[in-house]
C-alpha atoms as a PDB file:
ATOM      1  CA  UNK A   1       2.492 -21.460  43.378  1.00  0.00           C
ATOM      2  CA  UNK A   2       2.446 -17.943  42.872  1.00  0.00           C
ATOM      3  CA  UNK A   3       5.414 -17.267  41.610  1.00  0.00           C
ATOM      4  CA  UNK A   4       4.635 -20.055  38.988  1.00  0.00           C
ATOM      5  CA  UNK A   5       1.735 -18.366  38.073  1.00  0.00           C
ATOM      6  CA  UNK A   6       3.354 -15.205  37.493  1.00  0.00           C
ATOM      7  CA  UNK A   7       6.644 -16.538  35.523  1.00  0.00           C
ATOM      8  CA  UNK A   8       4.277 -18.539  33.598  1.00  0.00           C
ATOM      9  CA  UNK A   9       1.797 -15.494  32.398  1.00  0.00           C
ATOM     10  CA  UNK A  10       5.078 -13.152  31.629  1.00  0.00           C
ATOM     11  CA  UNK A  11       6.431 -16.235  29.728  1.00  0.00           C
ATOM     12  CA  UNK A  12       3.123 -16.580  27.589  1.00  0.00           C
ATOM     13  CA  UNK A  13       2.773 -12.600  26.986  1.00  0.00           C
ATOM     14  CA  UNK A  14       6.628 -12.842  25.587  1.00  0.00           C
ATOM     15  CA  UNK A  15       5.937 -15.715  23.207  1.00  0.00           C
ATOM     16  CA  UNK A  16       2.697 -14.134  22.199  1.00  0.00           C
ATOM     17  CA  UNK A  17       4.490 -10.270  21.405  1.00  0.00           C
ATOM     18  CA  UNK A  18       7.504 -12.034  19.875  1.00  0.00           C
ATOM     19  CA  UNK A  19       5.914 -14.257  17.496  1.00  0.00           C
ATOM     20  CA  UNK A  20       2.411 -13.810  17.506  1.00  0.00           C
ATOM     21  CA  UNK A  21       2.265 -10.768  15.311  1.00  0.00           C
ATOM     22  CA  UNK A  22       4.383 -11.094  12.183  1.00  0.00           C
ATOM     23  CA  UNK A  23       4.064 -12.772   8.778  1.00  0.00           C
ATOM     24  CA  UNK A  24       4.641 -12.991   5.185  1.00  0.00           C
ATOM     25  CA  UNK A  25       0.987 -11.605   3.379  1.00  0.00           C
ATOM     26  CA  UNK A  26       0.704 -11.192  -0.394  1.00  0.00           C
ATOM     27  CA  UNK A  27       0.160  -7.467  -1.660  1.00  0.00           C
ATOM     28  CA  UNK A  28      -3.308  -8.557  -2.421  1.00  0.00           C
ATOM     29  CA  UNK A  29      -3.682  -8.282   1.586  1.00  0.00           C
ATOM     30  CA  UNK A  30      -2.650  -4.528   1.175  1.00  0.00           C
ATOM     31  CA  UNK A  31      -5.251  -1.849   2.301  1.00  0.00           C
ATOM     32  CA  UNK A  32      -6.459  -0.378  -1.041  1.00  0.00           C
ATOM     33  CA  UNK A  33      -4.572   3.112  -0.562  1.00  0.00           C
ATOM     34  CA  UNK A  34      -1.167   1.037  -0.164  1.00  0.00           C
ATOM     35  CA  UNK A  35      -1.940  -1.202  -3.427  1.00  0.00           C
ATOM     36  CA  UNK A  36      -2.766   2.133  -5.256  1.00  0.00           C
ATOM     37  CA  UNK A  37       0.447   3.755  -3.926  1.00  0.00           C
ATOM     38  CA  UNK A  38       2.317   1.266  -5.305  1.00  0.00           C
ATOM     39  CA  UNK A  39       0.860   0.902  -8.595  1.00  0.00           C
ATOM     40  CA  UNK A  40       1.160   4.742  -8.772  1.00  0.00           C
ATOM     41  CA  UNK A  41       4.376   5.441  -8.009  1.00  0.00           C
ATOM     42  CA  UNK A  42       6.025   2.044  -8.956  1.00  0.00           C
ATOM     43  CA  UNK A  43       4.384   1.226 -12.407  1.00  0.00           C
ATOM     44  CA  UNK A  44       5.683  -2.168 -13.479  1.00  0.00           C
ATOM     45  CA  UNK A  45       7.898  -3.317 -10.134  1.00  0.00           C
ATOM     46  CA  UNK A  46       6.854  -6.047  -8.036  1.00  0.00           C
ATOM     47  CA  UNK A  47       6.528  -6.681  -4.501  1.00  0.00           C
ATOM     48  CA  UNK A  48       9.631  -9.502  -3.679  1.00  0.00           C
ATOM     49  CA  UNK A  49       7.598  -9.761   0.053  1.00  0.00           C
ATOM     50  CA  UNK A  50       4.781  -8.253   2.348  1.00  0.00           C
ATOM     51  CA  UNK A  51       5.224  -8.613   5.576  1.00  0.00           C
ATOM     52  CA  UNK A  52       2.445  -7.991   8.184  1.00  0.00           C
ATOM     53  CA  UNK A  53       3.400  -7.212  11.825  1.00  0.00           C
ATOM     54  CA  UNK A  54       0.517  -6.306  13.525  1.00  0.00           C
ATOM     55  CA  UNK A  55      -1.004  -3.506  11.663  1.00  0.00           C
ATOM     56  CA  UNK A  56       1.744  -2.141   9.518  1.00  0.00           C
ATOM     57  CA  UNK A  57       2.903  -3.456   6.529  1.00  0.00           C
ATOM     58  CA  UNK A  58       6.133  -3.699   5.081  1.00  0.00           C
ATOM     59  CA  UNK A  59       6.727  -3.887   1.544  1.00  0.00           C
ATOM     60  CA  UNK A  60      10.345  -4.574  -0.161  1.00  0.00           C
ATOM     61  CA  UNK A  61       9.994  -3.800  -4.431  1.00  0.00           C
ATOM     62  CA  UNK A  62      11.820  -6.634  -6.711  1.00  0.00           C
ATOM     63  CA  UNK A  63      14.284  -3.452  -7.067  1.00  0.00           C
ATOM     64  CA  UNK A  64      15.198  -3.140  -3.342  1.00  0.00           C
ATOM     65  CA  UNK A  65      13.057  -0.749  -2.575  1.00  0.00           C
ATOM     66  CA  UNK A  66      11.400  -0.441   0.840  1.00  0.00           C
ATOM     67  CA  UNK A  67       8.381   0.712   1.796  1.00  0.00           C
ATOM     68  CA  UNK A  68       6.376   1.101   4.655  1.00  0.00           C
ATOM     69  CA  UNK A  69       2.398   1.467   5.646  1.00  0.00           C
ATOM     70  CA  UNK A  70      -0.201   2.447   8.768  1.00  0.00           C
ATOM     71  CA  UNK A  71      -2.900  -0.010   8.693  1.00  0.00           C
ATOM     72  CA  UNK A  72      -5.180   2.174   6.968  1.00  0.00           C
ATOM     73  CA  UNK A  73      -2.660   1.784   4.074  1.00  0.00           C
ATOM     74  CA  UNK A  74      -1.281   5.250   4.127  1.00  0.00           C
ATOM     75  CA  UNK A  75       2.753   5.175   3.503  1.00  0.00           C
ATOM     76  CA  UNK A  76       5.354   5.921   6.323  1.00  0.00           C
ATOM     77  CA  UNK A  77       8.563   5.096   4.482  1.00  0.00           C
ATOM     78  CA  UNK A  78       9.988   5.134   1.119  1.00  0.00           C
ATOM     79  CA  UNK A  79      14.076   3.959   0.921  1.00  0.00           C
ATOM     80  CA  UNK A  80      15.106   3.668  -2.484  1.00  0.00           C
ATOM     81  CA  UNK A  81      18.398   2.667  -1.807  1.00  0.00           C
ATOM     82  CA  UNK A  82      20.688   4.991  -3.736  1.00  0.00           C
ATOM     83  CA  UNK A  83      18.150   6.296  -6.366  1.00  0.00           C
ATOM     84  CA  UNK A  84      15.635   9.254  -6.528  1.00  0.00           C
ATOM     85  CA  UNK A  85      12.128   8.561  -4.471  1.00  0.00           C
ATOM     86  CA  UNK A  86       9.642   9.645  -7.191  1.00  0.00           C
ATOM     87  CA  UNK A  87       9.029  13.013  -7.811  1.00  0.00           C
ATOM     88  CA  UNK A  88       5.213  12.460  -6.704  1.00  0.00           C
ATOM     89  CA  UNK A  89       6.874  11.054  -3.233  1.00  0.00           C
ATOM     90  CA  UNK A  90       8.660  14.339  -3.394  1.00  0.00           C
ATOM     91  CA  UNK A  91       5.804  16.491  -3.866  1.00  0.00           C
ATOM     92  CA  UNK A  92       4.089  14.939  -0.680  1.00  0.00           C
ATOM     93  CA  UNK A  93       6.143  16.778   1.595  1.00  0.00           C
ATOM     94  CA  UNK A  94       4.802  20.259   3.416  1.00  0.00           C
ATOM     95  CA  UNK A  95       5.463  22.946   0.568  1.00  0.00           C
ATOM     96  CA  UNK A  96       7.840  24.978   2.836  1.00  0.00           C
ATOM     97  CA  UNK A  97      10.196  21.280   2.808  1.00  0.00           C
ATOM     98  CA  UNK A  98       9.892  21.332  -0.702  1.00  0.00           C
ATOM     99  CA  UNK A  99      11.074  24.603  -1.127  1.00  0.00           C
ATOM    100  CA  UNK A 100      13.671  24.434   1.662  1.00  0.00           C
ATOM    101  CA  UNK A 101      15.237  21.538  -0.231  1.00  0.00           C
ATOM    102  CA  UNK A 102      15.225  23.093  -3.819  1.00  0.00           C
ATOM    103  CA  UNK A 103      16.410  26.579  -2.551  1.00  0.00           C
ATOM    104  CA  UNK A 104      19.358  25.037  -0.586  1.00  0.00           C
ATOM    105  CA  UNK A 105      20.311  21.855  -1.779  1.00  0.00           C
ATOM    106  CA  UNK A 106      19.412  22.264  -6.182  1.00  0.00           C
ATOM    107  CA  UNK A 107      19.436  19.574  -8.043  1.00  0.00           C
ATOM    108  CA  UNK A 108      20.099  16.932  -5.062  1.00  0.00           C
ATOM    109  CA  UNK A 109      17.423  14.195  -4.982  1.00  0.00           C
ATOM    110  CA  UNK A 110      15.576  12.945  -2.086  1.00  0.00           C
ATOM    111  CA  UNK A 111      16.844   9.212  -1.558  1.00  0.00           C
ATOM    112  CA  UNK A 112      14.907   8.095   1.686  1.00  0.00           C
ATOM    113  CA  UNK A 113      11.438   9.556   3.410  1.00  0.00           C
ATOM    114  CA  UNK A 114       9.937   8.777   6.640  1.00  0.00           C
ATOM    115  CA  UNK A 115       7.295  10.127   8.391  1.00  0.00           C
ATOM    116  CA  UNK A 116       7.181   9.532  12.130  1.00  0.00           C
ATOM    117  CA  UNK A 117       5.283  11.445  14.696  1.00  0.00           C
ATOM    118  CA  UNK A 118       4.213  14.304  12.349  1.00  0.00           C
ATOM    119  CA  UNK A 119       7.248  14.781  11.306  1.00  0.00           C
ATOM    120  CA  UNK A 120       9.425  14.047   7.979  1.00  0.00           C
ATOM    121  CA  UNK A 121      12.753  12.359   7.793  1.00  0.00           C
ATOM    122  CA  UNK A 122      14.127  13.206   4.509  1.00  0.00           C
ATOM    123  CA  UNK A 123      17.750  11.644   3.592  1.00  0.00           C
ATOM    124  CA  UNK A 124      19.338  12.937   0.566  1.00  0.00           C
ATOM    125  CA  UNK A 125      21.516  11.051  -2.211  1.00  0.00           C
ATOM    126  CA  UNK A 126      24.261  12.845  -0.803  1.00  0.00           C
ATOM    127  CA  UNK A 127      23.523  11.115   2.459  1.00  0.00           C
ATOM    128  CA  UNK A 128      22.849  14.252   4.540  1.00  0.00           C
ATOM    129  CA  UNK A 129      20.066  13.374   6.811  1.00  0.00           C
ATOM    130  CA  UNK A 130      17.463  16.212   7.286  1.00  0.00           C
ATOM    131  CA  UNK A 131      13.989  16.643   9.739  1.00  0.00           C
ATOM    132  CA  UNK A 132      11.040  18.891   8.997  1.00  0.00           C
ATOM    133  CA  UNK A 133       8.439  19.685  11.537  1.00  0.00           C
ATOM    134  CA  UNK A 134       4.636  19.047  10.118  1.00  0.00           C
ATOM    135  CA  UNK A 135       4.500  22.283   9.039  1.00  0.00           C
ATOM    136  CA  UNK A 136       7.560  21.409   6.838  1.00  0.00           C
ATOM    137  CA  UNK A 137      10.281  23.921   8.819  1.00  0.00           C
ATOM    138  CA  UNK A 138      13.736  21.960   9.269  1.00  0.00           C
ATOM    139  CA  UNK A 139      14.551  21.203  12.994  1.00  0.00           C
ATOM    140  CA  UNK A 140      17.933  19.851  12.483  1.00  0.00           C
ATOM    141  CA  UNK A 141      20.726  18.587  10.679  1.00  0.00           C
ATOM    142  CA  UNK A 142      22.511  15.403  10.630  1.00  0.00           C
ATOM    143  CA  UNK A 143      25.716  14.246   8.554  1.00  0.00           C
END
């Protein structure tokens, strides 16, 4: 009976953390700060789909782009799929990033941010992959 007990409680917690958590929400259900992200820095593209998994959002643009939020609305990932992020996106990262980027890779745009941990994934149109600490100072490189 016990071991009944127990397959049946680790059966219920997998159901609930598989499928319990994640669903299709319409921007409306957007924290503020994520709605005025968007309208900021994509004026005039749609949200395709929102989708909710427990309290981070995922957005995909009607132009493919991806983005992602905390549950206070504040943005953790912008792919833009072969095209420039927007130069305000840009401008978010640590100054010493910024300048790291412009000094040694001019006139390359940023494709792809992340931020994870305190620290910023930055992929370049030229697909080199690059990570700054939070005080913006590269750690590594990746091609």
């Amino acid at each position: 009976m016990k071991r009944f007990l127990f397959t049946a409680c680790i059966l219920a917690l997998c159901v609930f953390a598989a499928g319990g958590c994640k669903k299709i929400v319409t921007v409306n259900e957007l924290p503020p700060v994520a709605q005025t992200f968007i309208s900021t820095n994509f004026p005039g593209t749609n949200a395709s789909y929102v989708i909710k998994e427990c309290c981070e959002y995922e957005v995909t643009l009607s132009d493919g782009t991806q983005l992602e939020f905390n549950k206070k609305g504040e943005w953790r990932k912008v792919d833009m799929k072969n095209i420039p992020v927007p130069a305000s996106v840009a401008a978010s990262l640590p100054a010493p990033a910024a300048a790291y980027l412009e000094t040694s890779f001019p006139g390359v745009p940023v494709e792809k941010v992340e931020i994870e941990h305190r620290r910023y994934k930055v992929e370049l149109l030229n697909g080199l992959e690059l990570e700054f600490n939070s005080k913006g100072i590269c750690k590594d490189i990746d091609d």
